[in-house]
PDB file of N, CA and C in Angstrom:
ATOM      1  N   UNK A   1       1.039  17.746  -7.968  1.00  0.00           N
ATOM      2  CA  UNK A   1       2.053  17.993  -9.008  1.00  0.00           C
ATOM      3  C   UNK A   1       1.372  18.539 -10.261  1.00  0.00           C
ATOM      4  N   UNK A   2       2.145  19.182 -10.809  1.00  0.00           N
ATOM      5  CA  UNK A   2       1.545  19.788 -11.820  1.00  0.00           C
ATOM      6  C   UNK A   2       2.155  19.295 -13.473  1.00  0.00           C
ATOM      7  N   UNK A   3       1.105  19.440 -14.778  1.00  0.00           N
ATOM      8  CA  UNK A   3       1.971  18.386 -15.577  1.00  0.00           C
ATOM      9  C   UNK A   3       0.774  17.253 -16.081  1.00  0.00           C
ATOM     10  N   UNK A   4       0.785  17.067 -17.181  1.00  0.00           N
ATOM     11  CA  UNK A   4      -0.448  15.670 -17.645  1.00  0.00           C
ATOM     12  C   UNK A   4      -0.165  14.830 -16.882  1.00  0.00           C
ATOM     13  N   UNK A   5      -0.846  13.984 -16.624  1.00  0.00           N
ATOM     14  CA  UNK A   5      -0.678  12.326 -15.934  1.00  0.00           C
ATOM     15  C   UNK A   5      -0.847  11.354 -17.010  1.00  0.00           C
ATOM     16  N   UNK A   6       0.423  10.469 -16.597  1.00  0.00           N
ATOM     17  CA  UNK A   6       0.776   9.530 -17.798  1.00  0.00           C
ATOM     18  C   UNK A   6       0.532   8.290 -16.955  1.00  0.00           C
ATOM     19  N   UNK A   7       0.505   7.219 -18.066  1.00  0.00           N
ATOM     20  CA  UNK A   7       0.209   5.609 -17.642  1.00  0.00           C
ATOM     21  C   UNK A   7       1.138   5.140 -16.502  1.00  0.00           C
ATOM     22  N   UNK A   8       2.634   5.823 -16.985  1.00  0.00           N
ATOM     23  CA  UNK A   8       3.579   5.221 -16.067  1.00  0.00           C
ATOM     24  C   UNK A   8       3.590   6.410 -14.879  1.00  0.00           C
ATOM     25  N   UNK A   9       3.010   7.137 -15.156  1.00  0.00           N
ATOM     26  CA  UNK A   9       3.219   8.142 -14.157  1.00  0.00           C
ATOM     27  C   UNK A   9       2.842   9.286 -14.272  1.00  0.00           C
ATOM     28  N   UNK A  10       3.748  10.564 -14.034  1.00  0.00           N
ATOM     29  CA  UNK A  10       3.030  11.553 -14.390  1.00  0.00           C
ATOM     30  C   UNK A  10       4.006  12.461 -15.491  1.00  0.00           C
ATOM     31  N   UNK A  11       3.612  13.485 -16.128  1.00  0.00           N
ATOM     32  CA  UNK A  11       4.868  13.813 -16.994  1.00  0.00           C
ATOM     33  C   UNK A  11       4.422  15.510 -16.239  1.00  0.00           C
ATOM     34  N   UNK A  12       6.086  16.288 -16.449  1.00  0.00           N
ATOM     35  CA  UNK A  12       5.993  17.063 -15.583  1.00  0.00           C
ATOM     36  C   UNK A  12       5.685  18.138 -16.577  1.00  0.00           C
ATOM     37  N   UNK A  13       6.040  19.375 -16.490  1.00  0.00           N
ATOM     38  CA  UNK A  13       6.491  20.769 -17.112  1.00  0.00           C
ATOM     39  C   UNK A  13       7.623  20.972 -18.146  1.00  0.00           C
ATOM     40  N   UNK A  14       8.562  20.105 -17.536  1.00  0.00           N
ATOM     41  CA  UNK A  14       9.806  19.665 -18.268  1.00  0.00           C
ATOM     42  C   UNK A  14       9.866  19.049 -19.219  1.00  0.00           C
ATOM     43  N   UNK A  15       8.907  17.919 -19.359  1.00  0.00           N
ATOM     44  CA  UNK A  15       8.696  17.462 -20.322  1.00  0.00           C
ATOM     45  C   UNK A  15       9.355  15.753 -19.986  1.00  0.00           C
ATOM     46  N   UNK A  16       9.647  15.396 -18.384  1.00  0.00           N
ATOM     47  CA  UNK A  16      10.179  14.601 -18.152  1.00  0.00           C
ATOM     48  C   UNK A  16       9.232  13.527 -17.771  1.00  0.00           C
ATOM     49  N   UNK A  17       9.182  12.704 -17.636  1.00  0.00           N
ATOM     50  CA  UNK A  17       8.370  11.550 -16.948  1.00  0.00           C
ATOM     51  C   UNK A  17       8.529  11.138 -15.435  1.00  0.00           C
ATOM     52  N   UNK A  18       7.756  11.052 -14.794  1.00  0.00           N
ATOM     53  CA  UNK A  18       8.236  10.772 -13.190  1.00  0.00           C
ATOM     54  C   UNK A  18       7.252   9.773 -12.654  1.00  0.00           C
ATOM     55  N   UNK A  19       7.896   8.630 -12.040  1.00  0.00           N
ATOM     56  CA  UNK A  19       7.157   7.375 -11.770  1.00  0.00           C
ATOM     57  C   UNK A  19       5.935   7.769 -10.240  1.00  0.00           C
ATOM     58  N   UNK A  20       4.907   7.811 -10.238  1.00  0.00           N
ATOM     59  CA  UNK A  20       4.550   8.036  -8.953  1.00  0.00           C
ATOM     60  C   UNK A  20       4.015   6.753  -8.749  1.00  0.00           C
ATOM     61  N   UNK A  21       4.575   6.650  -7.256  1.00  0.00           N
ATOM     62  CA  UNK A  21       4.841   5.201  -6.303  1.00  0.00           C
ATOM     63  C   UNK A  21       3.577   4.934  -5.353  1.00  0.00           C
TER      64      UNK A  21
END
């Protein structure tokens, strides 16, 4: 995936947050 990687997950292009499981 493409997008910084965040604590809770990863954050995308969008600017959204997405939990990876």
């Amino acid at each position: 995936m493409k997008g910084k990687r965040d604590l809770t997950g990863c954050r995308t292009l969008d600017g959204n947050l997405r939990i990876q499981a």
